[in-house]
Protein backbone atom coordinates (compact mmCIF):
# COMPACT_ATOMS: atom_id res chain seq x y z
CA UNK A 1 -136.66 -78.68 5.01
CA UNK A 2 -134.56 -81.45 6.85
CA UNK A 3 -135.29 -82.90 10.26
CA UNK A 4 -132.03 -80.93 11.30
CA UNK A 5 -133.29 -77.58 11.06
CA UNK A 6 -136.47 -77.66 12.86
CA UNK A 7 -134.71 -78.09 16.46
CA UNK A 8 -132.62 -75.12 15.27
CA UNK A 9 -135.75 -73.06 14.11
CA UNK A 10 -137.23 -74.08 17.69
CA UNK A 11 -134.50 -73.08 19.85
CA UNK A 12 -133.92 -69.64 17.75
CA UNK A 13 -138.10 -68.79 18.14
CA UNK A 14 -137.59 -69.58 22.33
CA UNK A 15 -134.34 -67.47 21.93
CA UNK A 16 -136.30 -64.26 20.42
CA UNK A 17 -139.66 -64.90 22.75
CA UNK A 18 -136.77 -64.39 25.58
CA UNK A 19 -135.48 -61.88 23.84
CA UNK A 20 -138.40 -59.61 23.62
CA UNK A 21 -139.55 -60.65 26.85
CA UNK A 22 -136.02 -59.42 28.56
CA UNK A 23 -136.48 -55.98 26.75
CA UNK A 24 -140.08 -55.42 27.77
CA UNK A 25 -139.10 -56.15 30.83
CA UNK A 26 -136.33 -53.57 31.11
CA UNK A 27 -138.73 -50.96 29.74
CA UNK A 28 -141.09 -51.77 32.33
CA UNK A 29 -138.36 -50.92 34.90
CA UNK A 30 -137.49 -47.64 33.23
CA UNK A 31 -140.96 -46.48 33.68
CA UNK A 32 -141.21 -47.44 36.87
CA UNK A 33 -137.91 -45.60 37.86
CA UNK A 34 -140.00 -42.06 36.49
CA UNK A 35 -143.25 -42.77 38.14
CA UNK A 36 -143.17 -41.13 41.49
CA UNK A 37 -143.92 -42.96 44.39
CA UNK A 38 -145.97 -42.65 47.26
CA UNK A 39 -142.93 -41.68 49.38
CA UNK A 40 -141.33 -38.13 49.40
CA UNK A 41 -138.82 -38.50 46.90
CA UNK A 42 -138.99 -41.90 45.94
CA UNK A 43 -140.17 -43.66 42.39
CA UNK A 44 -142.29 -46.79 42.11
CA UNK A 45 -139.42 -48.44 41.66
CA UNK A 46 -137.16 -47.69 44.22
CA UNK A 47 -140.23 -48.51 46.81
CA UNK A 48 -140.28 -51.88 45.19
CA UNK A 49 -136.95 -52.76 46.20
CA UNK A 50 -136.21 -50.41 49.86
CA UNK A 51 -135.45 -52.31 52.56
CA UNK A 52 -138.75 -51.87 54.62
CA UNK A 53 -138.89 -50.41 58.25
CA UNK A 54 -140.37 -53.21 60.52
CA UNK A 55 -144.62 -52.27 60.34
CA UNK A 56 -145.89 -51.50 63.94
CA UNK A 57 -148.68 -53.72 64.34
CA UNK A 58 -150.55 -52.09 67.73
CA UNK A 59 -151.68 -48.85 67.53
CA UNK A 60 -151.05 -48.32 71.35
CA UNK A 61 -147.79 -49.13 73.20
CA UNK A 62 -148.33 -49.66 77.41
CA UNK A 63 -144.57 -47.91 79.16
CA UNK A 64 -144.54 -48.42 82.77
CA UNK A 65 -141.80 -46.38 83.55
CA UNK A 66 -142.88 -43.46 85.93
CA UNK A 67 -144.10 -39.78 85.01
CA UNK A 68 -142.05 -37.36 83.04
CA UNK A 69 -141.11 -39.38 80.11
CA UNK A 70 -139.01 -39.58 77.41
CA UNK A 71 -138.76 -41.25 74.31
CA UNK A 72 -136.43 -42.45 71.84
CA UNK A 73 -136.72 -44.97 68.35
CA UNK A 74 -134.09 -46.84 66.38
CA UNK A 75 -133.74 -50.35 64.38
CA UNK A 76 -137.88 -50.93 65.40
CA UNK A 77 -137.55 -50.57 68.84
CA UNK A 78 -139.20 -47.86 71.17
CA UNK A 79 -137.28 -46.92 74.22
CA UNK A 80 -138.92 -44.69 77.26
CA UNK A 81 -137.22 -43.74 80.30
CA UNK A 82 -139.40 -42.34 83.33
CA UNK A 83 -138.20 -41.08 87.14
CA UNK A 84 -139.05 -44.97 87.96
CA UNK A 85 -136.93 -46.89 85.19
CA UNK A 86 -136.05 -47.67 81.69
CA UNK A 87 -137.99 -49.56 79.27
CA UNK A 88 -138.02 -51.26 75.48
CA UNK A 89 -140.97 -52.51 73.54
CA UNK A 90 -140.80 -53.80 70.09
CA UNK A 91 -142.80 -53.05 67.27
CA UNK A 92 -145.02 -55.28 67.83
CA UNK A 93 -145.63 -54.45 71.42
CA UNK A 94 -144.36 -56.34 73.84
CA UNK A 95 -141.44 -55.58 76.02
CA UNK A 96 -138.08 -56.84 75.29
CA UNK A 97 -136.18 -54.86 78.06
CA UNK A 98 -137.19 -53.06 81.83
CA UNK A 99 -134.69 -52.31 83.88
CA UNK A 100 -135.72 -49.95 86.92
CA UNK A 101 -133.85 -46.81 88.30
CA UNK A 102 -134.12 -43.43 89.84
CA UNK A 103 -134.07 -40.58 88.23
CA UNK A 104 -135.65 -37.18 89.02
CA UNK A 105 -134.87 -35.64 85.66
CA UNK A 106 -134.79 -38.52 82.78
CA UNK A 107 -133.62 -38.49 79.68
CA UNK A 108 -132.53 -40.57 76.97
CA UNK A 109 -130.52 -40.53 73.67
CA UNK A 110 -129.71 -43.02 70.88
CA UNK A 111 -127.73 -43.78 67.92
CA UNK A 112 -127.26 -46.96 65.90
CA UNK A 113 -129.42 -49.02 67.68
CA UNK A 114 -128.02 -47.85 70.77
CA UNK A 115 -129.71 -46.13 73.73
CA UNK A 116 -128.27 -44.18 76.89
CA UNK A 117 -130.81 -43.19 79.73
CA UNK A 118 -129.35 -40.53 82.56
CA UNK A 119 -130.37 -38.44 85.53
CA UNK A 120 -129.76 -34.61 84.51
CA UNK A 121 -128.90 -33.70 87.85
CA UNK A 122 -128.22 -36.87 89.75
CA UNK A 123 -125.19 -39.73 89.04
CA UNK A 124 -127.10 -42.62 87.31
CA UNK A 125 -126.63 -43.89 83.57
CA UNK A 126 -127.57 -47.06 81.85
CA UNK A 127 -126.45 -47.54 78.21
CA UNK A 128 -128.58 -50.83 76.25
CA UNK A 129 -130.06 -51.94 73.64
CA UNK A 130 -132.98 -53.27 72.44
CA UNK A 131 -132.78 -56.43 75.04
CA UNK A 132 -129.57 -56.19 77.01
CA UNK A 133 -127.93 -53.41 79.49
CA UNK A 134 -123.99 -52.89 78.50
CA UNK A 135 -123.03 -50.11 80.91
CA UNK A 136 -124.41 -49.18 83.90
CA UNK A 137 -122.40 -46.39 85.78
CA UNK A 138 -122.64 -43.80 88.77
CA UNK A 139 -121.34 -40.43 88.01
CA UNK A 140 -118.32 -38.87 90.24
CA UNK A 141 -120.20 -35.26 89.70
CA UNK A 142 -123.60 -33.92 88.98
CA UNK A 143 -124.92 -34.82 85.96
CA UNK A 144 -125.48 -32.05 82.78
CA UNK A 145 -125.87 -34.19 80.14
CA UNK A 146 -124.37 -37.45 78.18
CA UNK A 147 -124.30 -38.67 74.52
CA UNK A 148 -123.64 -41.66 72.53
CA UNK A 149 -121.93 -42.24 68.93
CA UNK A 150 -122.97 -45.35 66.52
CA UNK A 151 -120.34 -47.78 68.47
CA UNK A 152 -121.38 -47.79 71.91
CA UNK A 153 -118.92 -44.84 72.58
CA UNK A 154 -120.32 -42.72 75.15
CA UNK A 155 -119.51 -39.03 76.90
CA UNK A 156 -120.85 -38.30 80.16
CA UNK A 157 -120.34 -33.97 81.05
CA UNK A 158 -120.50 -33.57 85.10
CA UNK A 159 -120.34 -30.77 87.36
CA UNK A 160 -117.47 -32.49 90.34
CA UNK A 161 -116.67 -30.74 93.04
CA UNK A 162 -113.75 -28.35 92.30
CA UNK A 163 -112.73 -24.99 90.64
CA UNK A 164 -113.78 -26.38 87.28
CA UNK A 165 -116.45 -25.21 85.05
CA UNK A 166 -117.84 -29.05 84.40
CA UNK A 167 -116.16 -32.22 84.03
CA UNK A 168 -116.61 -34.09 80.61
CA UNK A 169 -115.83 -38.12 80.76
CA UNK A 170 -115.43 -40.31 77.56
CA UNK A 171 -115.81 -44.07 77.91
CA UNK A 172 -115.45 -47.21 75.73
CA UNK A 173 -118.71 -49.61 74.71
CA UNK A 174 -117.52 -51.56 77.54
CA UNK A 175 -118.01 -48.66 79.69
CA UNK A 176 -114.64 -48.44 80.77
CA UNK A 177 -113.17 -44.21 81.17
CA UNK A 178 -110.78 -43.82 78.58
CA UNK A 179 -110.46 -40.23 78.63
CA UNK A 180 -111.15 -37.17 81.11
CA UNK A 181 -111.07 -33.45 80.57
CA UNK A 182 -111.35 -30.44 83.05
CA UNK A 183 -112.33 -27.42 82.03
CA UNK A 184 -111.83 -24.42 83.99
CA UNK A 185 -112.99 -21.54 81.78
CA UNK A 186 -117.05 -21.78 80.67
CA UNK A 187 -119.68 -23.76 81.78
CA UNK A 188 -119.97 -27.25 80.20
CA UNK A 189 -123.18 -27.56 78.10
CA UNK A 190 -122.84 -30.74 76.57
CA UNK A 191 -120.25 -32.98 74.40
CA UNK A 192 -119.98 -35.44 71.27
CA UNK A 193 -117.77 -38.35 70.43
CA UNK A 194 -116.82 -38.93 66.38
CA UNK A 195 -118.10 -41.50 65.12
CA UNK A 196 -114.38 -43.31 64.53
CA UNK A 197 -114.36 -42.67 68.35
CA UNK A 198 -111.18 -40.27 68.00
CA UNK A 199 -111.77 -36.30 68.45
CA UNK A 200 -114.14 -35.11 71.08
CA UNK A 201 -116.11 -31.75 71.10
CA UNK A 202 -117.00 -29.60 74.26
CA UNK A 203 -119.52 -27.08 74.21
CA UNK A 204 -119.28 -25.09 76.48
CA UNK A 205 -120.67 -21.43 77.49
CA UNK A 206 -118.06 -18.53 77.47
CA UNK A 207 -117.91 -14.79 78.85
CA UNK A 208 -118.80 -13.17 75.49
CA UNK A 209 -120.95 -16.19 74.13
CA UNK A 210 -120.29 -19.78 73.32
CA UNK A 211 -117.02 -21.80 72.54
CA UNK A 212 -116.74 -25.21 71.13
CA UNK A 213 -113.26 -26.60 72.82
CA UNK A 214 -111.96 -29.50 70.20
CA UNK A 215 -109.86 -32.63 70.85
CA UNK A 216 -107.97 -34.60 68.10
CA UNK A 217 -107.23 -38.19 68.90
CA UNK A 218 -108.54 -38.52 72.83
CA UNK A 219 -105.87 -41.26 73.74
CA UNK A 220 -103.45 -38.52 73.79
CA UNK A 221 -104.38 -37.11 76.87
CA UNK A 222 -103.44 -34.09 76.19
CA UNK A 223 -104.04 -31.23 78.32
CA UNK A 224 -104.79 -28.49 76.07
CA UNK A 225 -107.05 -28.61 73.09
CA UNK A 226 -106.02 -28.29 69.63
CA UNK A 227 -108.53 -25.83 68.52
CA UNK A 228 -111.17 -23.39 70.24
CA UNK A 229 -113.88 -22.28 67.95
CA UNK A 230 -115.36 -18.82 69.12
CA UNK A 231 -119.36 -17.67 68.90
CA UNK A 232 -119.09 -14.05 70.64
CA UNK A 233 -122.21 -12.68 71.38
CA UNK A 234 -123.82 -16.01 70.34
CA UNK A 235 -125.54 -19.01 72.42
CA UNK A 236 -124.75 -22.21 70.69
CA UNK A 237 -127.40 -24.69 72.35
CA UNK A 238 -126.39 -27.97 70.41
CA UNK A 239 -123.60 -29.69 68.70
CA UNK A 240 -123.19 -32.84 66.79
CA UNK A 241 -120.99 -34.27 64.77
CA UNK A 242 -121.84 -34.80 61.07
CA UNK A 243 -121.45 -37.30 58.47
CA UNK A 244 -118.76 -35.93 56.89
CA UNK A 245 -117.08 -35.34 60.36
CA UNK A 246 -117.70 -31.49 60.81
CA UNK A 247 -119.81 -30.12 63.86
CA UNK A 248 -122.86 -28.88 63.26
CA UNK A 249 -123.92 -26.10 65.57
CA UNK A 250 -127.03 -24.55 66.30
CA UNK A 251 -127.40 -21.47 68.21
CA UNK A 252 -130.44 -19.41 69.22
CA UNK A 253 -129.29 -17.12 66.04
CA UNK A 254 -128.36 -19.25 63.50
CA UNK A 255 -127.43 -22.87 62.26
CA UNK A 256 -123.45 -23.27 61.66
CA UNK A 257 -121.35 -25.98 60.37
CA UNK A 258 -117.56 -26.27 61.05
CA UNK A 259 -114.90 -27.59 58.95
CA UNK A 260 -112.92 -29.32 61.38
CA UNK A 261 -110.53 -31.38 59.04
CA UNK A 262 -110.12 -28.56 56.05
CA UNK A 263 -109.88 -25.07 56.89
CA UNK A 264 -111.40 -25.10 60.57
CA UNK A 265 -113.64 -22.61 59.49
CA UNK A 266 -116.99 -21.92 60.62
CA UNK A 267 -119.77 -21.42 57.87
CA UNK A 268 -123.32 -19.80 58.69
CA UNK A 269 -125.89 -21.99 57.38
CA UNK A 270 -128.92 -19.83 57.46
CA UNK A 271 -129.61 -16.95 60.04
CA UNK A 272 -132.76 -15.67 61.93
CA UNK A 273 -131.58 -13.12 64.08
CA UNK A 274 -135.09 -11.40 63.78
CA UNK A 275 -137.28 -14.60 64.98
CA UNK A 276 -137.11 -16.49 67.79
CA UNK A 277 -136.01 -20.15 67.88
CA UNK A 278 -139.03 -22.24 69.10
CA UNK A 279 -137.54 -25.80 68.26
CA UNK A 280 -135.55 -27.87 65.73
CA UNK A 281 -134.98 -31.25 64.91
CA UNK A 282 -132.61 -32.52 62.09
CA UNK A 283 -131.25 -36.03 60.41
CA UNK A 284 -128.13 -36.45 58.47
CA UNK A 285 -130.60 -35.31 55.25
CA UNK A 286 -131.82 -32.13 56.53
CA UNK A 287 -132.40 -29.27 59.21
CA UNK A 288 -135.57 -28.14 60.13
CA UNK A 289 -136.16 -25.24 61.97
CA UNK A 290 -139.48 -24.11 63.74
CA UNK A 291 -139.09 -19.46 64.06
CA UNK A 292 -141.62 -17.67 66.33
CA UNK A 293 -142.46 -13.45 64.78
CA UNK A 294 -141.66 -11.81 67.79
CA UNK A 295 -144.39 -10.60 70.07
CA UNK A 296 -146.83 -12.02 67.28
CA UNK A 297 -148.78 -15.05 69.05
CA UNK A 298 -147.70 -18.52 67.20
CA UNK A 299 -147.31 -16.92 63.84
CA UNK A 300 -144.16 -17.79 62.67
CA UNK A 301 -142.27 -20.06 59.85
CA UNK A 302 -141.47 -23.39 59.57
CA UNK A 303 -138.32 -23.73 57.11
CA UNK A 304 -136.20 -26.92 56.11
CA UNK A 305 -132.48 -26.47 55.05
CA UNK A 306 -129.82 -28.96 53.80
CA UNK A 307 -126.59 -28.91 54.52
CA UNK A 308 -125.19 -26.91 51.97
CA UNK A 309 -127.39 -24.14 53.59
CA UNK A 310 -130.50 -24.22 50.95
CA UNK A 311 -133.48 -23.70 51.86
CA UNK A 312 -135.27 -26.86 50.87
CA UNK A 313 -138.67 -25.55 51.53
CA UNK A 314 -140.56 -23.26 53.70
CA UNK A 315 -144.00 -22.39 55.13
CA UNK A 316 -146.13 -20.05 57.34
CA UNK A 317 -147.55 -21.24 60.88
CA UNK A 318 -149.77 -19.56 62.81
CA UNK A 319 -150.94 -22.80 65.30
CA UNK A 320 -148.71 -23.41 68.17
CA UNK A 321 -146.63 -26.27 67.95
CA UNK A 322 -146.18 -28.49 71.16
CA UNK A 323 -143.47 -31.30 69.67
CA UNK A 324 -141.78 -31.85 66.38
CA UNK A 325 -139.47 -34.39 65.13
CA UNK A 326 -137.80 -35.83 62.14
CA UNK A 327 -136.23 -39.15 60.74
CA UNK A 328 -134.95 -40.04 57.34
CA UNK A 329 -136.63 -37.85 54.91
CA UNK A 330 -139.46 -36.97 57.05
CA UNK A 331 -140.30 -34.09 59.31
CA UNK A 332 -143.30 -34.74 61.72
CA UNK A 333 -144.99 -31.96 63.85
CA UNK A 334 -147.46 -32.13 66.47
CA UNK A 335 -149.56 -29.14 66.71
CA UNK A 336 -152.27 -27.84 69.14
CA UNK A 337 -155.02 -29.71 66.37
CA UNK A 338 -152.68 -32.56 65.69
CA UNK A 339 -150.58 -34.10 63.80
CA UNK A 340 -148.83 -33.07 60.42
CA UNK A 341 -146.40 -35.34 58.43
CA UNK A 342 -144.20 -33.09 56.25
CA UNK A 343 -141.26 -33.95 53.66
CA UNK A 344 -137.60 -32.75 53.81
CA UNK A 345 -139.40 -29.97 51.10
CA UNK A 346 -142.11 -29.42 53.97
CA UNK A 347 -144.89 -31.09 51.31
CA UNK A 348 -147.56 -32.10 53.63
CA UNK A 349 -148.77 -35.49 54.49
CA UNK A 350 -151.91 -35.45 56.87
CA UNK A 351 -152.23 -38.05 59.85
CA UNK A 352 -154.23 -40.96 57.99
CA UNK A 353 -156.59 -40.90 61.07
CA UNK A 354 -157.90 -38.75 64.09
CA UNK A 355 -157.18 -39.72 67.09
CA UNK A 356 -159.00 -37.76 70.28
CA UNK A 357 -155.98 -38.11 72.18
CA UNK A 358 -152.98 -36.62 69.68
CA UNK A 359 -154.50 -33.22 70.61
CA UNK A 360 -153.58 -33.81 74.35
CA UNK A 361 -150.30 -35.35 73.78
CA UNK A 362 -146.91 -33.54 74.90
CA UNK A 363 -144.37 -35.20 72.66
CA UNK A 364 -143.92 -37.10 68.90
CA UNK A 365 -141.74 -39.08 67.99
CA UNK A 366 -140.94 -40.22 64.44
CA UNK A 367 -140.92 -44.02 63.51
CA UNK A 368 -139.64 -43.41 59.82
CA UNK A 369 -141.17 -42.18 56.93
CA UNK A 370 -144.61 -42.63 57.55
CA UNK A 371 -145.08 -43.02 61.33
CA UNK A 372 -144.70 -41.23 64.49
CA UNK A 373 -145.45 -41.68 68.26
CA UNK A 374 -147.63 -39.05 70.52
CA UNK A 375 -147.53 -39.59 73.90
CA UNK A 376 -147.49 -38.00 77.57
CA UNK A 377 -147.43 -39.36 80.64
CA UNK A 378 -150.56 -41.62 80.24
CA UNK A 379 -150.63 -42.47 76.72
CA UNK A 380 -148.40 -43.76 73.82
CA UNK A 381 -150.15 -43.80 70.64
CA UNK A 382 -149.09 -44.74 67.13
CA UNK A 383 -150.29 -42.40 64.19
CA UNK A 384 -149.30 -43.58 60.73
CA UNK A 385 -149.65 -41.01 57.51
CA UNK A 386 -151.91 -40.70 54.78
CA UNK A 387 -151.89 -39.52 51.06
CA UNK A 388 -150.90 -35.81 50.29
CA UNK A 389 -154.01 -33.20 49.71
């Protein structure tokens, strides 16, 4: 053999090691794509490489913000708003925004990152975020409610002085009114913004049940709406916009979705005219839906849908639940002996510790897929989840 060929011979054995090496390795990776993970509806591998939520490092979060509060989560930050003020803490603990004002009747919403705090029943709203306030505004009317969509867009509904039924306000993330409409007929329950900031939906409570009054493209200013979507005999208590820009509506009947941009038809997701609604939360994954038997105690159902309207799981309760809530692909529901992590199937996850005070708490509040918040007025306590049974 010549001195020529052994460099070849060398460089062709380092080009199979690599070789073998390169389909081991892709092997490895197939397996680990087929090994479930410890995550409702996740593999091994697709934990590997999520994007992580940011990990809450205190298991007890100090909000100095009055009695009677709320809370809401986004992007790692916890937001509370009390009758004395507004206030942000990071997840690890410490306070990145206070900002202090009245409010009799708080409440808060949030989306992208994005919080607004109002007075139901007075004139004061703040919209911020995690550190800063944008908008700070004082209501013409009475406040009913207010929203927020994923730009900073925000609707504030009023009740103003007047022969109109409520007063609903849309303005830009500079907080700047860039559209106003009256209505005369119904009571004004609450209203959305799209997401692309263009149509606006009323809800709002009719003779002979509820009515969702539609706008397309607010900088018309157009009087009249372009379409009215009837619920006779039927109390539609929330709306929101969805992520393929229908409505969603749920009513104390029935969850319905409305195909706003097809055939503006309304579609009946799944119907419980013979329980009683006792709560519901939902994400853009799923809807889940907490049903009292009537006249029964607590016994009841707790049942998950998607959007297509099937039933992604379901499950008998007879404990009475104080608080439930849901983010991602997890539902979490605080009950009158604690806390229960379930998945969008309504597999369940116990709390990976007891905690004394969960079973006193008034609220929860989920912090992704494997955390949530309990809290009243006195306490704020993080509960994290452990393995299935």
């Amino acid at each position: 053999m010549s001195g020529d060929d052994k460099p070849k011979r060398n460089i062709f054995k380092w080009l199979s090691i690599i070789f073998w090496i390169v389909i081991f390795a892709a092997l490895v990776l197939v397996v680990l794509s087929l090994v479930p993970g410890k995550r409702p509806g996740q593999s091994v591998l697709s934990e590997i490489f999520a994007p992580r939520a940011p990990l809450i490092s205190v298991s007890e979060f100090n909000f100095d913000v009055g009695r009677d509060r709320v809370f809401a989560h986004m992007k790692g930050s916890i937001a509370a708003v009390g009758t004395l003020g507004l206030q942000v803490l990071g997840h690890d603990g410490y306070e990145t925004l206070k900002h202090s004002f009245r409010a009799d009747c708080p409440a808060i919403a949030e989306n992208n990152g994005l919080f607004i705090a109002y007075d139901i029943g007075g004139t004061s709203v703040q919209v911020f975020d995690a550190s800063n306030i944008l908008s700070s505004i004082e209501a013409n009317g009475i406040i009913v409610s207010a929203s927020i969509n994923k730009n900073g867009w925000f609707c504030v509904v009023t009740q103003e002085r007047g022969g109109y039924r409520g007063t609903v306000s849309v303005y830009n993330a500079n907080g700047a009114q860039v559209y106003k409409v009256n209505i005369g007929t119904g009571f004004v329950l609450s209203a959305k913004l799209s997401p692309d900031n263009k149509n606006l939906a009323i809800l709002n409570m009719a003779e002979t049940g509820s009515r969702i009054t539609y706008y397309i493209g607010i900088d018309s200013h157009k009087d009249e709406p372009d379409e009215l979507f009837e619920f006779d005999n039927e109390l539609i208590i929330d709306i929101d916009f969805t992520e393929n820009s229908g409505i969603l509506a749920v009513s104390t009947q029935a969850v319905h979705t409305i195909e706003v941009s097809k055939n503006k038809s309304i579609t009946v997701l799944y119907r419980f005219e013979h329980k009683r609604l006792a709560g519901y939360t939902y994400t853009d994954k799923f809807i889940a839906l907490h049903l009292y038997d009537y006249g029964i105690g607590y016994t009841g159902k707790i049942i998950t849908i998607n959007y297509s309207g099937t039933v992604l799981g379901e499950i008998d309760s007879n404990l009475e639940i104080v608080s439930m809530d849901s983010d991602l692909n997890t539902l979490v529901i605080l009950r009158n002996d604690g806390i229960v992590f379930y998945s969008e199937n309504l597999v369940e996850y116990p709390a990976s510790e007891t905690d004394s005070s969960s079973t006193t708490a008034e609220r929860i509040l989920s912090l992704g897929e494997d955390m949530a918040l309990v809290a009243n007025d006195h306490f704020a306590v993080v509960i994290r989840r452990g393995e299935d049974n």
